[in-house]
C-alpha atoms as a PDB file:
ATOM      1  CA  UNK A   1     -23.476  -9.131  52.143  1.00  0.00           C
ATOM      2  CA  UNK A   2     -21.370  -7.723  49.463  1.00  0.00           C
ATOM      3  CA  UNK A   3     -21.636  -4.330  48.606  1.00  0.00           C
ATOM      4  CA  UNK A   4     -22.165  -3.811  44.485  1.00  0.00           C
ATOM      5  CA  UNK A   5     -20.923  -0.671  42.597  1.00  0.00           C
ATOM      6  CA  UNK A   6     -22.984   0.192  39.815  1.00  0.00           C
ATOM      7  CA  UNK A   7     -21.947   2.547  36.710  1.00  0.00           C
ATOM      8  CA  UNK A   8     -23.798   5.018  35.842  1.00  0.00           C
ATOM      9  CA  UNK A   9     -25.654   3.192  32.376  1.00  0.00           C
ATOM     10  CA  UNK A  10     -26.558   0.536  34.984  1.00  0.00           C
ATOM     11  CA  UNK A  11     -28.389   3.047  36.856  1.00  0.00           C
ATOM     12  CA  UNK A  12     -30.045   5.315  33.900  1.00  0.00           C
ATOM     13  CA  UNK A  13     -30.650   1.789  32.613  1.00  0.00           C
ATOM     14  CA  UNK A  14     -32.895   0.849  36.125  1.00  0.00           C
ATOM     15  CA  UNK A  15     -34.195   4.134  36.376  1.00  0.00           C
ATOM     16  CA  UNK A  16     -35.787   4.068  32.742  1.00  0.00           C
ATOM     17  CA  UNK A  17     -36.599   0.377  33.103  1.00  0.00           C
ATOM     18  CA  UNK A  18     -38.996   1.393  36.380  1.00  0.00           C
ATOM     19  CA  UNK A  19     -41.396   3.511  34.062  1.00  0.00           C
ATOM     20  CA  UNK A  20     -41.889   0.780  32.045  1.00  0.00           C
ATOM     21  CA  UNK A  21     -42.916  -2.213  34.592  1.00  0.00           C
ATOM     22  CA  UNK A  22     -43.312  -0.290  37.820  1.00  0.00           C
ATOM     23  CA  UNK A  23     -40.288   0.758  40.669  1.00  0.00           C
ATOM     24  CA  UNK A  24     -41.365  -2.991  42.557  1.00  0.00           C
ATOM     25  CA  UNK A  25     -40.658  -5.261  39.924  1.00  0.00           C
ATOM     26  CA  UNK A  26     -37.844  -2.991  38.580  1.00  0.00           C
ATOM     27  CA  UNK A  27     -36.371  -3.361  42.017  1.00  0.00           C
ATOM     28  CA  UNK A  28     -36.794  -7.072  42.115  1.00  0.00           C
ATOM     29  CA  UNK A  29     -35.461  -7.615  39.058  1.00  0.00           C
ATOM     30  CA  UNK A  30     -32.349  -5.916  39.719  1.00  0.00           C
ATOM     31  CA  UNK A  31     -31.779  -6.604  42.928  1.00  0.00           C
ATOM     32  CA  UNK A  32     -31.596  -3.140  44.279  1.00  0.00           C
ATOM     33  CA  UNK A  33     -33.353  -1.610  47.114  1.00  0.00           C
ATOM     34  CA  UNK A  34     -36.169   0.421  46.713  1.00  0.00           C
ATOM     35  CA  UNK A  35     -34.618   2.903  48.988  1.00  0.00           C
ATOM     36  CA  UNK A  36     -31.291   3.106  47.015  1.00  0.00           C
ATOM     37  CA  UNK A  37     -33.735   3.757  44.186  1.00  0.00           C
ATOM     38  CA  UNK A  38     -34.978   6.521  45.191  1.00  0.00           C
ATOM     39  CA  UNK A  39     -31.827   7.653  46.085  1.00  0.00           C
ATOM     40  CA  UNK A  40     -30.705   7.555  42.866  1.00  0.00           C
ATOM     41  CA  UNK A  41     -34.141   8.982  41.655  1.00  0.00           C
ATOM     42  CA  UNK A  42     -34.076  11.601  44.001  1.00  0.00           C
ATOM     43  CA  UNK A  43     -30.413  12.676  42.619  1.00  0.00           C
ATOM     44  CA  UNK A  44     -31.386  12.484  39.302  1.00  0.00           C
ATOM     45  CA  UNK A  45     -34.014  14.401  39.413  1.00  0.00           C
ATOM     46  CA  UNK A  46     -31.956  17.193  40.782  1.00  0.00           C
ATOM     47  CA  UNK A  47     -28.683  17.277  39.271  1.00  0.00           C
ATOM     48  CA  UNK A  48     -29.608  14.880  35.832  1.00  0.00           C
ATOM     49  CA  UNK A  49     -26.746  12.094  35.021  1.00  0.00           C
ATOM     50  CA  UNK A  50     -24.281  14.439  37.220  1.00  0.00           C
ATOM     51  CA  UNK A  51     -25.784  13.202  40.285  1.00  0.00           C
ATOM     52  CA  UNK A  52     -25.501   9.191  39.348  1.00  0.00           C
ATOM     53  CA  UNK A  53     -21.745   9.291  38.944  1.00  0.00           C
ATOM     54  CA  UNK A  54     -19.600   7.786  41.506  1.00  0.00           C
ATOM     55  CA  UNK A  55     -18.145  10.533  43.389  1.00  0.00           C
ATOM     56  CA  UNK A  56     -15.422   8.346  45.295  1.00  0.00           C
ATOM     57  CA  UNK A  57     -13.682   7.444  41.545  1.00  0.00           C
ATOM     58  CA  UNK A  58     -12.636  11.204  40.643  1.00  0.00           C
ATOM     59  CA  UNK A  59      -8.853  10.337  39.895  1.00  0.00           C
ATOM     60  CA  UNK A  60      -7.813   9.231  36.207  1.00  0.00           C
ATOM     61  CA  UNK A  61      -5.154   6.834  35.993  1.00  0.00           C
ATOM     62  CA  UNK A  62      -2.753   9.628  34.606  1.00  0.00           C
ATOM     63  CA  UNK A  63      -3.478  11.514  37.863  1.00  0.00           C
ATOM     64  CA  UNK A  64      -2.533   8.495  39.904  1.00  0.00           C
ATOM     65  CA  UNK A  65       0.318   7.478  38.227  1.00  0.00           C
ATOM     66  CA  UNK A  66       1.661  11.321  38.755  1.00  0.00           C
ATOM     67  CA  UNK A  67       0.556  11.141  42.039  1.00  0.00           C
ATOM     68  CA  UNK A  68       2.837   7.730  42.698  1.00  0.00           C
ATOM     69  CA  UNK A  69       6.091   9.438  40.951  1.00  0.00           C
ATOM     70  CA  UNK A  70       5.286  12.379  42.639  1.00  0.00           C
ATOM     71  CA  UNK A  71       5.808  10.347  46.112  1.00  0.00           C
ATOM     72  CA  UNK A  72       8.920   8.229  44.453  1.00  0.00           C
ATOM     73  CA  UNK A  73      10.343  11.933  43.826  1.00  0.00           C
ATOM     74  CA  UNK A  74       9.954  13.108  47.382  1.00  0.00           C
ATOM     75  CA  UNK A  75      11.258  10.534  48.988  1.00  0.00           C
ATOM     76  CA  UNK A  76      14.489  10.829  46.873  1.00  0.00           C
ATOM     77  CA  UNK A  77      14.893  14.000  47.596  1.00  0.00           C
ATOM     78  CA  UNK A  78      14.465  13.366  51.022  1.00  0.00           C
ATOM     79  CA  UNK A  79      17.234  10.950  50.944  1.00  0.00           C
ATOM     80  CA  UNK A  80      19.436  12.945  49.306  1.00  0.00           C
ATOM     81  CA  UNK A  81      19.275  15.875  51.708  1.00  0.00           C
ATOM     82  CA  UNK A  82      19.798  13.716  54.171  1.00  0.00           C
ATOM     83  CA  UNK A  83      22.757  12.465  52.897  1.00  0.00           C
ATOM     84  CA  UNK A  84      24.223  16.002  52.188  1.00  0.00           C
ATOM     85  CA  UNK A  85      23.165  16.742  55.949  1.00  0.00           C
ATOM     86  CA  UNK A  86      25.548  13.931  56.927  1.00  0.00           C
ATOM     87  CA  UNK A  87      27.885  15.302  54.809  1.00  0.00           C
ATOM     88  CA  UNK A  88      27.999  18.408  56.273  1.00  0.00           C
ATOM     89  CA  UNK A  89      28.248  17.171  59.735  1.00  0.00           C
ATOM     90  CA  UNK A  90      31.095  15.146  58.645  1.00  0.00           C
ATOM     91  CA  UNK A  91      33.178  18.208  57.092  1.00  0.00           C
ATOM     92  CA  UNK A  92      32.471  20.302  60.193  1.00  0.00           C
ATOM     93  CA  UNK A  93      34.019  18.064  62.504  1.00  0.00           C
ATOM     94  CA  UNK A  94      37.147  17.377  60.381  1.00  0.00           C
ATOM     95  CA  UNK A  95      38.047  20.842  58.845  1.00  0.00           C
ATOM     96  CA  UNK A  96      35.719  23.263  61.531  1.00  0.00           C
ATOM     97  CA  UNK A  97      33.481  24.456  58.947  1.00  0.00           C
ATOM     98  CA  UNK A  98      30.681  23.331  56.800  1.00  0.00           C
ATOM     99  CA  UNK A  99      31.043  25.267  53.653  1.00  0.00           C
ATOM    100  CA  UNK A 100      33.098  22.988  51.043  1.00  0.00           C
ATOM    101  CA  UNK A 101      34.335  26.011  49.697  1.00  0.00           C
ATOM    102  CA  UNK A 102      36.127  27.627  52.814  1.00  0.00           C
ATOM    103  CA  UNK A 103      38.289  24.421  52.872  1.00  0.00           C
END
C-alpha cells in the first residue's frame, strides 16, 4: 500500500470536517485511519497547527541548494590540496626541500 503525505490544510481540513458528520464517516470519506486521526487530533490539540506540520520537510530549497554548493566547494578544495600535496612531494625529492621559496 502506498503511503500518502498530507499537508497540513488537508489535515485542518479533515479535522474540522469530523465535527460536522462524525470522526467515522469523516474517516471513510477520506480514506484515513481512524487511528492516524487521532494522531493528528491528539497533536493538535496540544501544540495547535504546529503539531500537523511535516517535521521530515524542514529544509527550504535555498538551504538545499547551499547545502549542494557547499559539498561542490569541499570537494574542490579537497582536490586542490591534494594536488599541492603532490606537489610538494615532487619538489622534495628533486631540490631536498619542500618550501618553493628555499629553492
Amino acid at each position: 500500500m502506498k503511503y500518502k503525505k498530507w499537508t497540513l490544510a488537508q489535515k485542518l481540513e479533515i479535522l474540522s470536517s469530523s465535527e460536522e458528520i462524525g470522526i467515522v464517516e469523516t474517516c471513510r470519506k477520506y480514506g484515513v485511519s481512524t487511528g492516524t486521526f487521532y494522531n493528528w487530533k491528539k497533536k493538535f490539540d496540544h501544540k495547535g497547527e504546529a503539531g500537523l506540520k511535516v517535521p521530515y520537510d524542514t529544509k527550504s530549497k535555498e538551504l538545499k541548494e547551499a547545502e549542494e554548493e557547499n559539498r561542490v566547494l569541499r570537494k574542490l578544495l579537497s582536490d586542490k590540496e591534494i594536488e599541492l600535496e603532490v606537489q610538494r612531494e615532487l619538489l622534495k625529492k628533486k631540490f631536498g626541500t619542500s618550501d618553493p621559496r628555499k629553492i
